[in-house]
PDB file of N, CA and C in Angstrom:
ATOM      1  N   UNK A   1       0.845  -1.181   0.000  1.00  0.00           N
ATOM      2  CA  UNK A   1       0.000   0.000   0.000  1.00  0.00           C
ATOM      3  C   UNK A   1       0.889   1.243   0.000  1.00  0.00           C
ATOM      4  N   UNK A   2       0.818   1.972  -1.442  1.00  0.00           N
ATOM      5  CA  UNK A   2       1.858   3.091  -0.886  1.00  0.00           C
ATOM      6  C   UNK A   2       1.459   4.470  -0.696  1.00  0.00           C
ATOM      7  N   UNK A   3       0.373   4.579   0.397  1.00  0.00           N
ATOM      8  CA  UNK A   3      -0.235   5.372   1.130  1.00  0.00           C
ATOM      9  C   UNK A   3       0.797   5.561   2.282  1.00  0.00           C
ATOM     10  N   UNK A   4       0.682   4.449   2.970  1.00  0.00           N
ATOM     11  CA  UNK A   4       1.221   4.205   4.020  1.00  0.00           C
ATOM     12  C   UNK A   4       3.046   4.161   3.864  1.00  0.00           C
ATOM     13  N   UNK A   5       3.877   4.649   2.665  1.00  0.00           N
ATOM     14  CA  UNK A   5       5.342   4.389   3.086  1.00  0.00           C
ATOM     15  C   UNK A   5       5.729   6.356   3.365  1.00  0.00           C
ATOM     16  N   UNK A   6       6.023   6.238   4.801  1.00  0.00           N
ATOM     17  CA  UNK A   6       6.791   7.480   4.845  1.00  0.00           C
ATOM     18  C   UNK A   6       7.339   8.022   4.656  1.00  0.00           C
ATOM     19  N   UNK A   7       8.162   7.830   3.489  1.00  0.00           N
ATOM     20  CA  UNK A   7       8.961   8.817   2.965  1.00  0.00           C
ATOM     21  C   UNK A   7       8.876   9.917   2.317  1.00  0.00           C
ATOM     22  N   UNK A   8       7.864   9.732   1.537  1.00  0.00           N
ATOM     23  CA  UNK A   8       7.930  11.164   0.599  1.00  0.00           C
ATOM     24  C   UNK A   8       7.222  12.336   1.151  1.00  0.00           C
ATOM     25  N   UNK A   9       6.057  11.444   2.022  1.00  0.00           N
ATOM     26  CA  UNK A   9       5.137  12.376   3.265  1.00  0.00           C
ATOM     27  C   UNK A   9       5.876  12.720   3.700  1.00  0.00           C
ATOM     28  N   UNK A  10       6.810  12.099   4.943  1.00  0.00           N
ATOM     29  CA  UNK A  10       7.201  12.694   5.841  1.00  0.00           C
ATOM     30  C   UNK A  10       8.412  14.053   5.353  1.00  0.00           C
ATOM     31  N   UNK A  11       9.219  13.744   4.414  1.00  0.00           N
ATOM     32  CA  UNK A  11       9.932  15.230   3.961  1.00  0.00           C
ATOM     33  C   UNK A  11       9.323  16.522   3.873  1.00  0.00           C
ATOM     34  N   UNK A  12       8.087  16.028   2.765  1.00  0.00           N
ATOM     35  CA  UNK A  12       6.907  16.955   2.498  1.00  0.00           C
ATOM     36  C   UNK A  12       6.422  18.087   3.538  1.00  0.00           C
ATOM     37  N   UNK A  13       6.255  17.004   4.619  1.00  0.00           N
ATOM     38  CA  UNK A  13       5.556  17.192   6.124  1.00  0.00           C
ATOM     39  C   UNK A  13       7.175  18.702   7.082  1.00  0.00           C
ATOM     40  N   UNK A  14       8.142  17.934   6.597  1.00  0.00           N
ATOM     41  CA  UNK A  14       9.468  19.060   7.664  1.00  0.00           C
ATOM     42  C   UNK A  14       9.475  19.934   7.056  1.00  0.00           C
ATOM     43  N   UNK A  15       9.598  19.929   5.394  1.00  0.00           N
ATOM     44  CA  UNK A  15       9.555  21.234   4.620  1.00  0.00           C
ATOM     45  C   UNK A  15       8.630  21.948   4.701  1.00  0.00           C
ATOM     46  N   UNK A  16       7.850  21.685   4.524  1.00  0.00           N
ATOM     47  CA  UNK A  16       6.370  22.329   5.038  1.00  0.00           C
ATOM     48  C   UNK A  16       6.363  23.290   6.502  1.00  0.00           C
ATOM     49  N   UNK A  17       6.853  22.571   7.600  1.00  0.00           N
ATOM     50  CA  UNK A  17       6.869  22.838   8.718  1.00  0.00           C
ATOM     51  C   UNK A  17       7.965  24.002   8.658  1.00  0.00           C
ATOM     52  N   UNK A  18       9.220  23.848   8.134  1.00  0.00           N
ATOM     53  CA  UNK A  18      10.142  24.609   7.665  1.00  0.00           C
ATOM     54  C   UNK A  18      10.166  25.963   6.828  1.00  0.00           C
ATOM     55  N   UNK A  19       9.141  25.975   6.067  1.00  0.00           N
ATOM     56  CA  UNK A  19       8.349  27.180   5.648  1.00  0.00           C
ATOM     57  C   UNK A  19       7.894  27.870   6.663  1.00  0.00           C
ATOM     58  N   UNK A  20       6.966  26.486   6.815  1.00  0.00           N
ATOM     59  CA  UNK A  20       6.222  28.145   8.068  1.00  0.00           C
ATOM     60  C   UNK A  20       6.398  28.379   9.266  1.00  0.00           C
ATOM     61  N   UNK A  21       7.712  27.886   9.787  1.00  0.00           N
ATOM     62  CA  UNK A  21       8.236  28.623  11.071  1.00  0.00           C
ATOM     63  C   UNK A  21       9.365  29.281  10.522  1.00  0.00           C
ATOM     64  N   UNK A  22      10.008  29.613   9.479  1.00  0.00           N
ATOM     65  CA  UNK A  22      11.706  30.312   9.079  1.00  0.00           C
ATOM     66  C   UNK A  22      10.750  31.762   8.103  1.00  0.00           C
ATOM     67  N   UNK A  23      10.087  30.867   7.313  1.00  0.00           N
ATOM     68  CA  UNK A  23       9.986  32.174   6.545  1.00  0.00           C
ATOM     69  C   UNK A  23       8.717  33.098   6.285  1.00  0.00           C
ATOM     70  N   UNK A  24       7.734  32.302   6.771  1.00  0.00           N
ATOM     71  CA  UNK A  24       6.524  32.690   6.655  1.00  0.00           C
ATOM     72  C   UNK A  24       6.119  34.074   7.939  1.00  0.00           C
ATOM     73  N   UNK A  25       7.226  33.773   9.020  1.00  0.00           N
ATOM     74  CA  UNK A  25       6.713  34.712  10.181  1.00  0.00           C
ATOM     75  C   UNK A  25       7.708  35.995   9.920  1.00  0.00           C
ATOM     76  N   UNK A  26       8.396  35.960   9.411  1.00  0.00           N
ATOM     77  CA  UNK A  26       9.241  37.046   8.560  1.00  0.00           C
ATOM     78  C   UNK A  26       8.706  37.971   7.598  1.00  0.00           C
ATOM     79  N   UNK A  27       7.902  37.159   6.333  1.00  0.00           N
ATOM     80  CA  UNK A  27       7.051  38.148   5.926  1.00  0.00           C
ATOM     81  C   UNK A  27       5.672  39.007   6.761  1.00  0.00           C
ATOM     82  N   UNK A  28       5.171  37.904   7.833  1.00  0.00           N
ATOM     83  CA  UNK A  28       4.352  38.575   8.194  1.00  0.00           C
ATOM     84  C   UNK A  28       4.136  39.927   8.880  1.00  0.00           C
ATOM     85  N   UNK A  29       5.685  39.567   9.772  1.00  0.00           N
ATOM     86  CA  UNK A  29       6.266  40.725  10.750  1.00  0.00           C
ATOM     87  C   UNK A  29       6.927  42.040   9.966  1.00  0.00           C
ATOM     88  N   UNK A  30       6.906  41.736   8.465  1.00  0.00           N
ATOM     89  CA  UNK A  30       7.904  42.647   7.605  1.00  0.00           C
ATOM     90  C   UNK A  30       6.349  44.036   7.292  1.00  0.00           C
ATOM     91  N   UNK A  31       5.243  43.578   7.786  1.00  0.00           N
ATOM     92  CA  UNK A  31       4.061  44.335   7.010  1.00  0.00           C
ATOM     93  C   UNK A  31       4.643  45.848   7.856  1.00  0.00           C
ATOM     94  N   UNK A  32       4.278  47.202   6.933  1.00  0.00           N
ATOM     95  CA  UNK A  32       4.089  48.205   7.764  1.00  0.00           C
ATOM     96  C   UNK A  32       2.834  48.630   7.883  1.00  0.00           C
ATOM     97  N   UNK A  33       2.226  49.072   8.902  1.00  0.00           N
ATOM     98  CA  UNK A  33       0.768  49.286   9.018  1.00  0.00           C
ATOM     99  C   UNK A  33       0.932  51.289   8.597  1.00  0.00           C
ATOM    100  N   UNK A  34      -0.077  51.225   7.523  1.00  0.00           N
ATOM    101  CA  UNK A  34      -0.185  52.981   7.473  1.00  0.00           C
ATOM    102  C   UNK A  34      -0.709  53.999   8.271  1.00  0.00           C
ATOM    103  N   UNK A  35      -1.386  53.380   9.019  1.00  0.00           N
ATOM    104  CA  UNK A  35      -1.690  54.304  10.263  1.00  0.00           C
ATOM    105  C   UNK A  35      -1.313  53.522  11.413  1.00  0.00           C
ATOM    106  N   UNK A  36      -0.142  54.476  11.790  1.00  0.00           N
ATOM    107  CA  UNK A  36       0.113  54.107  13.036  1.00  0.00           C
ATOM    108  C   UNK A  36      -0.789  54.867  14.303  1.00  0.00           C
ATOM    109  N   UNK A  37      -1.049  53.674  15.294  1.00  0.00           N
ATOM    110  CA  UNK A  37      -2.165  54.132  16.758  1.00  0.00           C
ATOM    111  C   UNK A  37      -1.406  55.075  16.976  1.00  0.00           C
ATOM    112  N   UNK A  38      -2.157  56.664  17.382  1.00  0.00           N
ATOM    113  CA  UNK A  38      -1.880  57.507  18.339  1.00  0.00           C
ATOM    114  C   UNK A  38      -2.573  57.256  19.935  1.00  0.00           C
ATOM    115  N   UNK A  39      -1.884  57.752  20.536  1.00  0.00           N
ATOM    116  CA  UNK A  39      -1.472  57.822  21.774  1.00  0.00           C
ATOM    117  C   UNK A  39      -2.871  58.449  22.436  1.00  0.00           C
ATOM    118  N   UNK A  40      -4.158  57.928  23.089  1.00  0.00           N
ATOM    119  CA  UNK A  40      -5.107  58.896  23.119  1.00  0.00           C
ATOM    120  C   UNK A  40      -4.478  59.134  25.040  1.00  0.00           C
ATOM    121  N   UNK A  41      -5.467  60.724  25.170  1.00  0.00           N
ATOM    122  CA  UNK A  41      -5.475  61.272  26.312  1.00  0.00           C
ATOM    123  C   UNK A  41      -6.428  61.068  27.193  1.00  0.00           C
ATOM    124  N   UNK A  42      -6.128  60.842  28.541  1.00  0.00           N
ATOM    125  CA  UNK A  42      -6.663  60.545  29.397  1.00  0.00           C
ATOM    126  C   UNK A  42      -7.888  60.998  29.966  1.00  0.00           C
ATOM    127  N   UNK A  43      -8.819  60.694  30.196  1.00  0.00           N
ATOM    128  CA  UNK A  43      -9.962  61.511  30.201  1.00  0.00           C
ATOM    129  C   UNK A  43     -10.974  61.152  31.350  1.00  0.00           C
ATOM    130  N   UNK A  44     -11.519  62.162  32.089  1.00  0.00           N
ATOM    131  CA  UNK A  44     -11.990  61.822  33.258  1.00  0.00           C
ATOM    132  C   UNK A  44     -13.510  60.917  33.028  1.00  0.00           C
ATOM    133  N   UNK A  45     -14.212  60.949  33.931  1.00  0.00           N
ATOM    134  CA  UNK A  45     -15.775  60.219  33.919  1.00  0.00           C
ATOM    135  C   UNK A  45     -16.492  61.419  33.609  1.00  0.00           C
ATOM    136  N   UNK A  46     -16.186  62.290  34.417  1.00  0.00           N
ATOM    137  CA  UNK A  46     -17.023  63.508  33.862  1.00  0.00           C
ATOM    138  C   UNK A  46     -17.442  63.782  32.261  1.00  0.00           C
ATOM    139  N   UNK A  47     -16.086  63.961  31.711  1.00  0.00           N
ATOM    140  CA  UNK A  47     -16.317  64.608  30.214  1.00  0.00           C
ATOM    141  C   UNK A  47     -16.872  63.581  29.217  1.00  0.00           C
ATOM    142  N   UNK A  48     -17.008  61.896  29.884  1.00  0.00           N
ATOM    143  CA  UNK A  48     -17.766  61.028  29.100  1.00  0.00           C
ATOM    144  C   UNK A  48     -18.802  61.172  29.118  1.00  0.00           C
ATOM    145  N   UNK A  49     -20.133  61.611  28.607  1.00  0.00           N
ATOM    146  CA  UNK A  49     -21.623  61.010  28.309  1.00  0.00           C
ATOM    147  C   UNK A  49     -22.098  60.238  28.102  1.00  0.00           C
ATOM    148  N   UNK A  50     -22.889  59.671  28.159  1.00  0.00           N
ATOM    149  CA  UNK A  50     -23.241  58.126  28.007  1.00  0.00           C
ATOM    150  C   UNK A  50     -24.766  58.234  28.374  1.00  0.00           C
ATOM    151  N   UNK A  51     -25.579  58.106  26.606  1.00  0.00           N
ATOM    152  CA  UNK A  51     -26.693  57.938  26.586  1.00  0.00           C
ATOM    153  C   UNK A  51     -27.844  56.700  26.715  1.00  0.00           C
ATOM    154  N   UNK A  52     -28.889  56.838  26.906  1.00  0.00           N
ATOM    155  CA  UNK A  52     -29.003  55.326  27.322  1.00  0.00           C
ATOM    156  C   UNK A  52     -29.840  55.419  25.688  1.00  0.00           C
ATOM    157  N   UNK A  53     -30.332  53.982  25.012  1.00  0.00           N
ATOM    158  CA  UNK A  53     -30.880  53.760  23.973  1.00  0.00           C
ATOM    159  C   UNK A  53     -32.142  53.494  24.440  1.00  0.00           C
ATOM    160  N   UNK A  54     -33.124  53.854  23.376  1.00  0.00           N
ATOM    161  CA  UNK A  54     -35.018  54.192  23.590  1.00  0.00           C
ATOM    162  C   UNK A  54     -35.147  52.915  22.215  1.00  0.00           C
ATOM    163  N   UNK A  55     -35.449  51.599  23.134  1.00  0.00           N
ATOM    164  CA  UNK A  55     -35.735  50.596  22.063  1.00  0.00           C
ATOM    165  C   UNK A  55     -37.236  50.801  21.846  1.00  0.00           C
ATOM    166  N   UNK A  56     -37.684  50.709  21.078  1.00  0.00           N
ATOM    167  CA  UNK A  56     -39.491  50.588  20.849  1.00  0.00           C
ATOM    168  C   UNK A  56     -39.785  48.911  20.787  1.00  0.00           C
ATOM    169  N   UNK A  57     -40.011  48.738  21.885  1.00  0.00           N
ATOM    170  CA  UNK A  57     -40.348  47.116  22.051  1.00  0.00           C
ATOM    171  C   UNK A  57     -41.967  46.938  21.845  1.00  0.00           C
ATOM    172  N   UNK A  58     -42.187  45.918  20.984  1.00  0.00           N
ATOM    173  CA  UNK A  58     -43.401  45.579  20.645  1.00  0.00           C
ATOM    174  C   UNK A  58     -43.968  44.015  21.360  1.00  0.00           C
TER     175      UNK A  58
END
């Protein structure tokens, strides 16, 4: 049955694995994001509002 002989799988299987721990996390980490997060300011309870929502329940 040559399902079952490990060889050609199992190479398949390290290279594989070998991709995606060497080179695959390299490109991912290489992305630059175009907006970089600014820094927001601290803000008390006071200056938040917080409305409540008017559901029309039937």
């Amino acid at each position: 049955m040559p399902q079952l002989n490990p060889s050609p799988w199992l190479s398949i299987l390290v290279f594989s694995w070998l991709v995606f721990l060497t080179i695959l996390p390299l490109k991912v980490t290489a992305h630059i994001y175009p907006n970089e997060p600014a820094p927001q300011t601290a803000q008390t309870t006071d200056t938040l509002k917080t409305e409540s929502w008017t559901w029309p329940w039937h």
